[in-house]
N, C-alpha and C. Protein backbone atom coordinates (compact mmCIF):
# COMPACT_ATOMS: atom_id res chain seq x y z
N UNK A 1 -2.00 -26.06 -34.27
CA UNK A 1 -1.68 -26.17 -32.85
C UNK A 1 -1.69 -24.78 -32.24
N UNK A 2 -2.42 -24.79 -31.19
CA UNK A 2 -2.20 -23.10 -30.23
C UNK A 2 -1.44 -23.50 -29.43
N UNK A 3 -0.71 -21.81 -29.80
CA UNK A 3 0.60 -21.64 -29.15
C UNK A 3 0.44 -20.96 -27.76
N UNK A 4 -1.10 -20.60 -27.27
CA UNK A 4 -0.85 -20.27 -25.95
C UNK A 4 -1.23 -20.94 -24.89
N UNK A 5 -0.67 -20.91 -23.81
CA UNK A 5 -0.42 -21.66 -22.82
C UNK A 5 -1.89 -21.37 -22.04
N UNK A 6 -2.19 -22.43 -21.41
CA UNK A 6 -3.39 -22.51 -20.77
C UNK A 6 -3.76 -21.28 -19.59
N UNK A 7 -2.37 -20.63 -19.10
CA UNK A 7 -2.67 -19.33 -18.14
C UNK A 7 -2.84 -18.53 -18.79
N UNK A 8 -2.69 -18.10 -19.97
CA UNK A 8 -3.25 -17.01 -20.92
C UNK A 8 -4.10 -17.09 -21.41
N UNK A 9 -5.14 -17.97 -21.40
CA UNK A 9 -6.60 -18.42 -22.29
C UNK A 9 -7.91 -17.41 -21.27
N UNK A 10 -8.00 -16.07 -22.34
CA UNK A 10 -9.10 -14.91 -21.67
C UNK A 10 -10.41 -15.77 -21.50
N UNK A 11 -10.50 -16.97 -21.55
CA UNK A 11 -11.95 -17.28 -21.37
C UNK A 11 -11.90 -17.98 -20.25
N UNK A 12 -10.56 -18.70 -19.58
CA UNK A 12 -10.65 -19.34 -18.88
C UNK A 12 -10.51 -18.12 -16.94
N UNK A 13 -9.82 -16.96 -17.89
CA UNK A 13 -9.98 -16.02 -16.74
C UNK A 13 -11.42 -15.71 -16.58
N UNK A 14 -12.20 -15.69 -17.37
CA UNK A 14 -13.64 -14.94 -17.42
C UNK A 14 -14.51 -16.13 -16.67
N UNK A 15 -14.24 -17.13 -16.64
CA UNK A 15 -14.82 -18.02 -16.15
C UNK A 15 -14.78 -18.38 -14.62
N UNK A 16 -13.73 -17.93 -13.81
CA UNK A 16 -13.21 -18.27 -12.70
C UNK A 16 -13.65 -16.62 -12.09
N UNK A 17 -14.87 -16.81 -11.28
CA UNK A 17 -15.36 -16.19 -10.14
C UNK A 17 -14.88 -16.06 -9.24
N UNK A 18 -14.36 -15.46 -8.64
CA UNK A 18 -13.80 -15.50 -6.74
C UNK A 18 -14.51 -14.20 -5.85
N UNK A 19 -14.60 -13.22 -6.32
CA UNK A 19 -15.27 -11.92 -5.74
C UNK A 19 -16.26 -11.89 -5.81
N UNK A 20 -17.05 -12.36 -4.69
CA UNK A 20 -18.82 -12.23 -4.02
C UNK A 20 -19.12 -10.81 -3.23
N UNK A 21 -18.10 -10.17 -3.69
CA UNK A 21 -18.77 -8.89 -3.20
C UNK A 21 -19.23 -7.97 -3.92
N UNK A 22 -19.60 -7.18 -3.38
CA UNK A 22 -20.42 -5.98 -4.49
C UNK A 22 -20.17 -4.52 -3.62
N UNK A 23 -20.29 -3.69 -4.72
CA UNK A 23 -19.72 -2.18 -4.27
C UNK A 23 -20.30 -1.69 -2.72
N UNK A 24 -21.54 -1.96 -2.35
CA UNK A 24 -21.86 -1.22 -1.09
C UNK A 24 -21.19 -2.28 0.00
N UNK A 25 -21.10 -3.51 -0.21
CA UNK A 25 -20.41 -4.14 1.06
C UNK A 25 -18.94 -3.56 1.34
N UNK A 26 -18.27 -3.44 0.01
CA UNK A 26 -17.22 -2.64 0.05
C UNK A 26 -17.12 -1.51 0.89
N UNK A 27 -17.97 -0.73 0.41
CA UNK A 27 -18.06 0.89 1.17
C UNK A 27 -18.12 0.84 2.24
N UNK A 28 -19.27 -0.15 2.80
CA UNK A 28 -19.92 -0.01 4.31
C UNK A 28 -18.62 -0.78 5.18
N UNK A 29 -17.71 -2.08 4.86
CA UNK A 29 -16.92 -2.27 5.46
C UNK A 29 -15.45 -1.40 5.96
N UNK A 30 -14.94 -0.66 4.67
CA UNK A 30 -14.37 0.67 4.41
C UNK A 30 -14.41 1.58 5.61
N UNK A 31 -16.08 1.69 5.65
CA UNK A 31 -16.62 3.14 6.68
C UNK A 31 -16.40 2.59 8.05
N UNK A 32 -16.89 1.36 8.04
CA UNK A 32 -16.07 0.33 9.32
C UNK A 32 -14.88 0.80 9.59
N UNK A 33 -14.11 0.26 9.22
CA UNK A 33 -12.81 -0.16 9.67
C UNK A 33 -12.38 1.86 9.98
N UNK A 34 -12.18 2.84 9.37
CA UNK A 34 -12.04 3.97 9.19
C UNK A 34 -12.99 4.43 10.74
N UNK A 35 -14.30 4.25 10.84
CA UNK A 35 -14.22 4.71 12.05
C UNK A 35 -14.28 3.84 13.14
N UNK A 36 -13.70 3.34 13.64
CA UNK A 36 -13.37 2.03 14.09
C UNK A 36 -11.77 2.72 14.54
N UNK A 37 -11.01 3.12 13.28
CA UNK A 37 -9.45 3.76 13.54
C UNK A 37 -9.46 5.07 14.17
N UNK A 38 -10.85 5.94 13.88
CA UNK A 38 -10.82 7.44 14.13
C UNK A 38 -11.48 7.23 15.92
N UNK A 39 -12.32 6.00 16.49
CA UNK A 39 -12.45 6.32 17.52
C UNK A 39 -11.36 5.85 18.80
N UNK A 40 -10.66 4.76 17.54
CA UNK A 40 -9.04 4.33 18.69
C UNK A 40 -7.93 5.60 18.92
N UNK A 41 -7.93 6.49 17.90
CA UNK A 41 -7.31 7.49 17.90
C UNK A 41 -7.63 8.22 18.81
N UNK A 42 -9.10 8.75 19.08
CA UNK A 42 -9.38 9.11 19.63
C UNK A 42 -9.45 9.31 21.56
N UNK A 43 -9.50 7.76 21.38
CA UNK A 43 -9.10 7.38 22.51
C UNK A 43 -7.83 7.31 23.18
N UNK A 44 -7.14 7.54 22.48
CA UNK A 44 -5.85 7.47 22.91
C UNK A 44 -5.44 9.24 23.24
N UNK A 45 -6.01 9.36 22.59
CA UNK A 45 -5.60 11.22 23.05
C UNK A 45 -6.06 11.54 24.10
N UNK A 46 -7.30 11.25 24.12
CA UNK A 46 -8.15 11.29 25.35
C UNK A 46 -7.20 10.68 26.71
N UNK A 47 -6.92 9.47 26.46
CA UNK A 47 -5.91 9.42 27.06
C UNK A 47 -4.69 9.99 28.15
N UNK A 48 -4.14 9.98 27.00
CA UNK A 48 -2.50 11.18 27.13
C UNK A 48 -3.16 12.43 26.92
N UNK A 49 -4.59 13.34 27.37
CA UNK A 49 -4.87 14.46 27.59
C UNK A 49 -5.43 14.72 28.94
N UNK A 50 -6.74 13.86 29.06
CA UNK A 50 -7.38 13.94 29.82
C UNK A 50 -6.97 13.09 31.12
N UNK A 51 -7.30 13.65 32.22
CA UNK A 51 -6.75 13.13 33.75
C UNK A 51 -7.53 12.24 33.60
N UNK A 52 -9.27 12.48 34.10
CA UNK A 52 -10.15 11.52 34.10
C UNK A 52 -10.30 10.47 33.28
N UNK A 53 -10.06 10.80 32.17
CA UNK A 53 -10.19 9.75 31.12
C UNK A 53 -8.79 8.44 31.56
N UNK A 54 -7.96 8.88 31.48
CA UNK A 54 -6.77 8.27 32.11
C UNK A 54 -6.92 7.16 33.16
N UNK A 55 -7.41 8.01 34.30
CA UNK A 55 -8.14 7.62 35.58
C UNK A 55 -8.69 6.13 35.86
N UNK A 56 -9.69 6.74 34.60
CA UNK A 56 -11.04 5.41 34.40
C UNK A 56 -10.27 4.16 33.55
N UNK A 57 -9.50 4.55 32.59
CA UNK A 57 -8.70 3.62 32.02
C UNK A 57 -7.64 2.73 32.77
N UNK A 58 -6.52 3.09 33.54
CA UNK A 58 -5.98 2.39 34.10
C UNK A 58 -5.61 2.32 35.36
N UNK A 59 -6.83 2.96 36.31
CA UNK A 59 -7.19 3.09 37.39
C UNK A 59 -6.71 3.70 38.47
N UNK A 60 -5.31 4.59 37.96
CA UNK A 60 -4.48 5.56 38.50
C UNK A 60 -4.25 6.54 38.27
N UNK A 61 -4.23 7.21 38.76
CA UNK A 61 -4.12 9.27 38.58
C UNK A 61 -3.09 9.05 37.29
N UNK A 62 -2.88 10.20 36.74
CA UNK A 62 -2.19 10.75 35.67
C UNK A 62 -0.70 10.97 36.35
């Protein structure tokens, strides 16, 4: 009789697929999201720096 329990059976982990991705979708989504954060940042300084920028954004002087 085996004594291990069916969640410990390494073949039944090896068998069960879930990750359809592959290393460059990884990366390229990564580089997404990263500048995606660096141009919200950006914008926001621009923001709280710039008059004009301000201006155009919420349609009132600084």
């Amino acid at each position: 009789m085996d004594n291990q329990s069916p969640d410990n059976n390494p073949q039944q982990e090896e068998a069960v697929k879930w990750d359809y991705t592959n290393r460059e979708q990884t990366l390229v989504l990564g580089a997404v999201v990263v500048g995606l954060n660096i141009v919200v940042i950006l914008l926001a300084v621009l923001y709280n720096t710039v008059p004009a920028v301000h201006s155009f954004f919420s349609g009132r002087p600084m």
